[in-house]
Protein backbone atom coordinates (compact mmCIF):
# COMPACT_ATOMS: atom_id res chain seq x y z
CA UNK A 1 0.00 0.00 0.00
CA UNK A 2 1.07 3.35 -0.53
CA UNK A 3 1.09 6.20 1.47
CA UNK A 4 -1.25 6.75 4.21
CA UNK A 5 -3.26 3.44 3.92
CA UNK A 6 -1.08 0.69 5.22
CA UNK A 7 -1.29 2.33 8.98
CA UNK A 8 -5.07 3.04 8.43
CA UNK A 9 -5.77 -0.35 7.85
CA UNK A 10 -5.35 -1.39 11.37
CA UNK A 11 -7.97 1.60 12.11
CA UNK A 12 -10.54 0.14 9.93
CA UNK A 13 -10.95 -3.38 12.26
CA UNK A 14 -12.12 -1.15 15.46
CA UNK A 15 -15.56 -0.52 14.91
CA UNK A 16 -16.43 -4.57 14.46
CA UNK A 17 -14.32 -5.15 17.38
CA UNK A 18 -16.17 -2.26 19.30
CA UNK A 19 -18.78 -4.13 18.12
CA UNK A 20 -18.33 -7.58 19.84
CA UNK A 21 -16.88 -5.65 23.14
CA UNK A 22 -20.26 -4.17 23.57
CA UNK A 23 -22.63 -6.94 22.78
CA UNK A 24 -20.08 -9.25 25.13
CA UNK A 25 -20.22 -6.53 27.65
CA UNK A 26 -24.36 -6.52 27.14
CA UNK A 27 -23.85 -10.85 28.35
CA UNK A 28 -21.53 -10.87 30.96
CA UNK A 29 -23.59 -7.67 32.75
CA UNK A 30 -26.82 -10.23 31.99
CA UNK A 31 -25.00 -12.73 34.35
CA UNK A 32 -25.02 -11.20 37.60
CA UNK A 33 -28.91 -10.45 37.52
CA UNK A 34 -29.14 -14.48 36.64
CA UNK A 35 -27.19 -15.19 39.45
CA UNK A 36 -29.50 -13.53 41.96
CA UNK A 37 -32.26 -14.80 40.53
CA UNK A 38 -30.43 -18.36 41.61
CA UNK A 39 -30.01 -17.18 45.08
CA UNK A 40 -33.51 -15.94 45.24
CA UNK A 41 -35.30 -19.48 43.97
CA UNK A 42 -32.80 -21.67 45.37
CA UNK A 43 -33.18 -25.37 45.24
CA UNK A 44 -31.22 -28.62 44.36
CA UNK A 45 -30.51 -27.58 40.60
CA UNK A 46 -29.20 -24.03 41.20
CA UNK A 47 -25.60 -25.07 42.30
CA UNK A 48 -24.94 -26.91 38.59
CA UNK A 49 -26.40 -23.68 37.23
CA UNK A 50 -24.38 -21.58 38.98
CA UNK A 51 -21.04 -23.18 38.13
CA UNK A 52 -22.61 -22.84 34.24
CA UNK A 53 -23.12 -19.20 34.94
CA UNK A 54 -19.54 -18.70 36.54
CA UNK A 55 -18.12 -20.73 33.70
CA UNK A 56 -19.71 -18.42 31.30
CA UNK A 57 -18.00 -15.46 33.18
CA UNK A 58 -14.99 -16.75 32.84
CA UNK A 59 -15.09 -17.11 29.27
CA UNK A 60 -16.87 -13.83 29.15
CA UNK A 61 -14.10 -12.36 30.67
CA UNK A 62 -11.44 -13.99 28.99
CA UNK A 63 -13.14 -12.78 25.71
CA UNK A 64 -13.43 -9.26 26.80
CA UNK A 65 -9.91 -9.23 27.70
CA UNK A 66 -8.56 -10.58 24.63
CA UNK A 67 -11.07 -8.30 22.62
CA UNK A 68 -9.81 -5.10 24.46
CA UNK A 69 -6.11 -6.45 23.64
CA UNK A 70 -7.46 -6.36 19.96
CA UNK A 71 -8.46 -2.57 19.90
CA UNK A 72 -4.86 -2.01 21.61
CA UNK A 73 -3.03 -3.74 18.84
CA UNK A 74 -5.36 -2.35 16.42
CA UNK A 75 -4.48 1.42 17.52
CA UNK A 76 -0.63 0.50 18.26
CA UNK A 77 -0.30 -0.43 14.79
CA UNK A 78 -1.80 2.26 13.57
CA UNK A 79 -0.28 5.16 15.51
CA UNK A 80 3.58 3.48 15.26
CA UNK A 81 2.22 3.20 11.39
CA UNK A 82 1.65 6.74 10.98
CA UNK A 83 4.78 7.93 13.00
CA UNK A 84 7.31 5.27 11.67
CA UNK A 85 5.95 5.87 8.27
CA UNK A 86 8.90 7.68 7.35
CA UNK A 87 11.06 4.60 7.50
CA UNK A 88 9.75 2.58 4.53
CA UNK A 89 9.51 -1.04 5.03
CA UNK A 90 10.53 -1.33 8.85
CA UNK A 91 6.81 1.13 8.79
CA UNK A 92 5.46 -1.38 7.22
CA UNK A 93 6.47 -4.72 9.02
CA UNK A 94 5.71 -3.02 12.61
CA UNK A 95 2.28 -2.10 10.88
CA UNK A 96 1.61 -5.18 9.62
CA UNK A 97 3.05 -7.36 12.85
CA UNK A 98 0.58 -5.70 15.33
CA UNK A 99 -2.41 -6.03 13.16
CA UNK A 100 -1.74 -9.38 13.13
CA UNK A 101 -1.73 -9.43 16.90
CA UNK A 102 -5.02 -7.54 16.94
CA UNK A 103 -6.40 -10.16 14.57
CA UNK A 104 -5.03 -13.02 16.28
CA UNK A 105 -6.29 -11.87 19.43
CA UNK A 106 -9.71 -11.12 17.73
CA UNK A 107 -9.92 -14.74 16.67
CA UNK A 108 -9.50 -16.32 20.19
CA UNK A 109 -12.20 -13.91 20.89
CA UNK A 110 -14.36 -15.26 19.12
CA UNK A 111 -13.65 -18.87 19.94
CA UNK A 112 -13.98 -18.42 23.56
CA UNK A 113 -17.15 -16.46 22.68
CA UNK A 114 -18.50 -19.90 21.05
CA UNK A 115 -16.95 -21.69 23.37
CA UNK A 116 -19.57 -19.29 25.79
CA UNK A 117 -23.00 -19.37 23.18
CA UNK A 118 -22.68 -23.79 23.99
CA UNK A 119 -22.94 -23.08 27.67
CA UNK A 120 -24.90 -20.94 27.99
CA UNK A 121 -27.44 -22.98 25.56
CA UNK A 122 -26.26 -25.94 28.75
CA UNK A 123 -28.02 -22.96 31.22
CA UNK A 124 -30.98 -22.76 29.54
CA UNK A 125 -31.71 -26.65 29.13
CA UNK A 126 -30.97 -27.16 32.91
CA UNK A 127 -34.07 -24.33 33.16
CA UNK A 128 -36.42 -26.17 30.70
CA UNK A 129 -35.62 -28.89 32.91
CA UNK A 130 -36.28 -27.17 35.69
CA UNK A 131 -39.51 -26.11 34.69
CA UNK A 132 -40.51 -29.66 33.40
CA UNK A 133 -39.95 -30.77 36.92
CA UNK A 134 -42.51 -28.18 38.11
């Protein structure tokens, strides 16, 4: 790329990522009220729920983490980018090195965020099954 748009490219990836930071943020907040719903109704099924429900924090966390280390490699990239641009191809490799950190740490994202969607989809059986049992 020439120019300006080999740092900017870096820049582009944030608003997806700001994206899955906010509708991640949205679950793991949705957590906590589920867990005081368990200590409001408890009975013999709430303790495997809750372990689901701290699992999926975990892995809610974990995700936001790596997500937020994203958006830092994301704008590292593209600020060194900008001010290294002057040195040709070192620019470029620095440029090109944290993106792919952003990217790779985008991608484990999104596997512990699957990794999240199949327990939580565990949570909400042990419920149905709760409710048969009513």
């Amino acid at each position: 790329m020439e120019g300006i748009g080999f740092w900017i490219s870096p820049l582009l990836l944030l608003p997806g990522t700001a994206l899955l930071i906010l509708s991640t943020s949205n679950r793991y907040g949705g957590i906590d009220s589920e867990i005081h719903d368990l200590i409001l109704d408890r009975d013999e099924d709430s303790l495997p729920i809750a372990h689901h429900l701290l699992n999926r924090s975990i892995m809610l966390r974990n995700s936001l983490t790596l997500l937020y280390m994203s958006v830092g490699f994301f704008a590292l990239g593209g600020l060194l980018g900008g001010v290294t641009s002057v040195w040709g191809q070192l620019s470029y490799r620095v440029t090109i090195a944290l993106t792919c950190c952003g990217i790779f740490s985008l991608l484990v994202a999104s596997f512990q965020l699957i990794r999240e969607s199949m327990l939580s989809l565990e949570i909400l059986r042990n419920h149905v099954r709760q409710l048969e049992k009513s």
